[in-house]
Protein backbone atom coordinates (compact mmCIF):
# COMPACT_ATOMS: atom_id res chain seq x y z
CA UNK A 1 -3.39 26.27 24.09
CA UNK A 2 -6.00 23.30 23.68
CA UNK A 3 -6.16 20.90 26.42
CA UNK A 4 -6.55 17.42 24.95
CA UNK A 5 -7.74 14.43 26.40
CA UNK A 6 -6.17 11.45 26.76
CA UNK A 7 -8.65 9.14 24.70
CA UNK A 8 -8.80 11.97 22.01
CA UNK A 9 -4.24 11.50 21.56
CA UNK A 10 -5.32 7.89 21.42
CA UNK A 11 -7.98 8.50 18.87
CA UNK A 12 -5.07 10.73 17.22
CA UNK A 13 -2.41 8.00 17.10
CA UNK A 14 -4.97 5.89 15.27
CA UNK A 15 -5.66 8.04 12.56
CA UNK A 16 -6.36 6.64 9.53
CA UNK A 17 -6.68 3.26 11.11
CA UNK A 18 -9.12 1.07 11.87
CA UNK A 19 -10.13 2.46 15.45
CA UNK A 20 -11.49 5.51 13.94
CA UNK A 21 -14.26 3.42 11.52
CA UNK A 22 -15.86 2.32 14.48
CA UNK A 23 -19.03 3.95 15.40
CA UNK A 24 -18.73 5.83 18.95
CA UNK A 25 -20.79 3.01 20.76
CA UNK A 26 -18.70 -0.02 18.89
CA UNK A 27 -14.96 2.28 20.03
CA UNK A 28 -16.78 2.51 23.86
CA UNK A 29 -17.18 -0.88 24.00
CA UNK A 30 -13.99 -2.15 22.16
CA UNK A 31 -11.49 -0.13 24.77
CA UNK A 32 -13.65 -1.40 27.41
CA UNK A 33 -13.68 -4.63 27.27
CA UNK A 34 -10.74 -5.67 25.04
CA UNK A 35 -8.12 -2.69 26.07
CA UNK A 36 -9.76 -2.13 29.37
CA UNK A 37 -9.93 -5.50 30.87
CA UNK A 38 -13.71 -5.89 31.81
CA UNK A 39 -16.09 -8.33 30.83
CA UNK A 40 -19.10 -7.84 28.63
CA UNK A 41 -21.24 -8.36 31.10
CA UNK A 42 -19.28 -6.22 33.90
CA UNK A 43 -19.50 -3.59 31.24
CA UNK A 44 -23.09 -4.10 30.84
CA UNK A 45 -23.85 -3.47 34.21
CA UNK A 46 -21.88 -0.62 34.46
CA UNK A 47 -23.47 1.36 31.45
CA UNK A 48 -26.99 -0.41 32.23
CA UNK A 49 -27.18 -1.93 28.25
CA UNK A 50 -28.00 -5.32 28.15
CA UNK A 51 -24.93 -8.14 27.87
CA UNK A 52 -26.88 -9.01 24.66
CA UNK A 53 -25.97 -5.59 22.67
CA UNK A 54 -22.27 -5.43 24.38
CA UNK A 55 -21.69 -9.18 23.41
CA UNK A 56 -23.37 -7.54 19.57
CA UNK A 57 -21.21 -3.86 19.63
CA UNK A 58 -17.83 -5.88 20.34
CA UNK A 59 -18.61 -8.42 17.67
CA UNK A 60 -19.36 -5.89 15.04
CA UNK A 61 -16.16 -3.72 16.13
CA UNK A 62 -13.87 -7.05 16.16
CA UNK A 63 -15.42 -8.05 12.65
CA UNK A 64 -14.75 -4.44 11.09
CA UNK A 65 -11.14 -4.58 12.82
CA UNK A 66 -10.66 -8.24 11.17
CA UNK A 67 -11.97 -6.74 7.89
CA UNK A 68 -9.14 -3.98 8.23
CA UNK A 69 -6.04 -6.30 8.85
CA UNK A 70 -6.69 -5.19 12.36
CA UNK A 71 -5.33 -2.78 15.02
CA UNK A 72 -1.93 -3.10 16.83
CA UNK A 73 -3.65 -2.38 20.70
């Protein structure tokens, strides 16, 4: 048997979708701050990246979701 992670059945229910063209740093991002509830800059600090590239990962990943027709989250 294959233990499976939780973000990995998330990943899975998403197949095909939009979620899965993001690039690993955009998804990070995304779930943190739009699924997750913190701020861009809260998640800055936490990961030590500047607010400038959060604020620039979750526009790109909100842009590419928009291009999609978006993800049901």
């Amino acid at each position: 048997m294959v233990a499976v992670t939780a973000q990995q059945v998330q990943l899975t229910a998403f197949e095909g979708s939009t979620l899965s063209d993001l690039t690993q740093a955009e998804r990070e991002v995304y779930e943190a701050v739009e699924r997750g509830g913190r701020g861009a800059r809260e998640y800055a600090r936490e990961t030590g990246r500047s607010p400038g590239t959060i604020s620039n990962l979750l526009r790109r990943a909100r842009e590419k979701l928009d291009e999609d027709g978006g993800a049901s989250v």
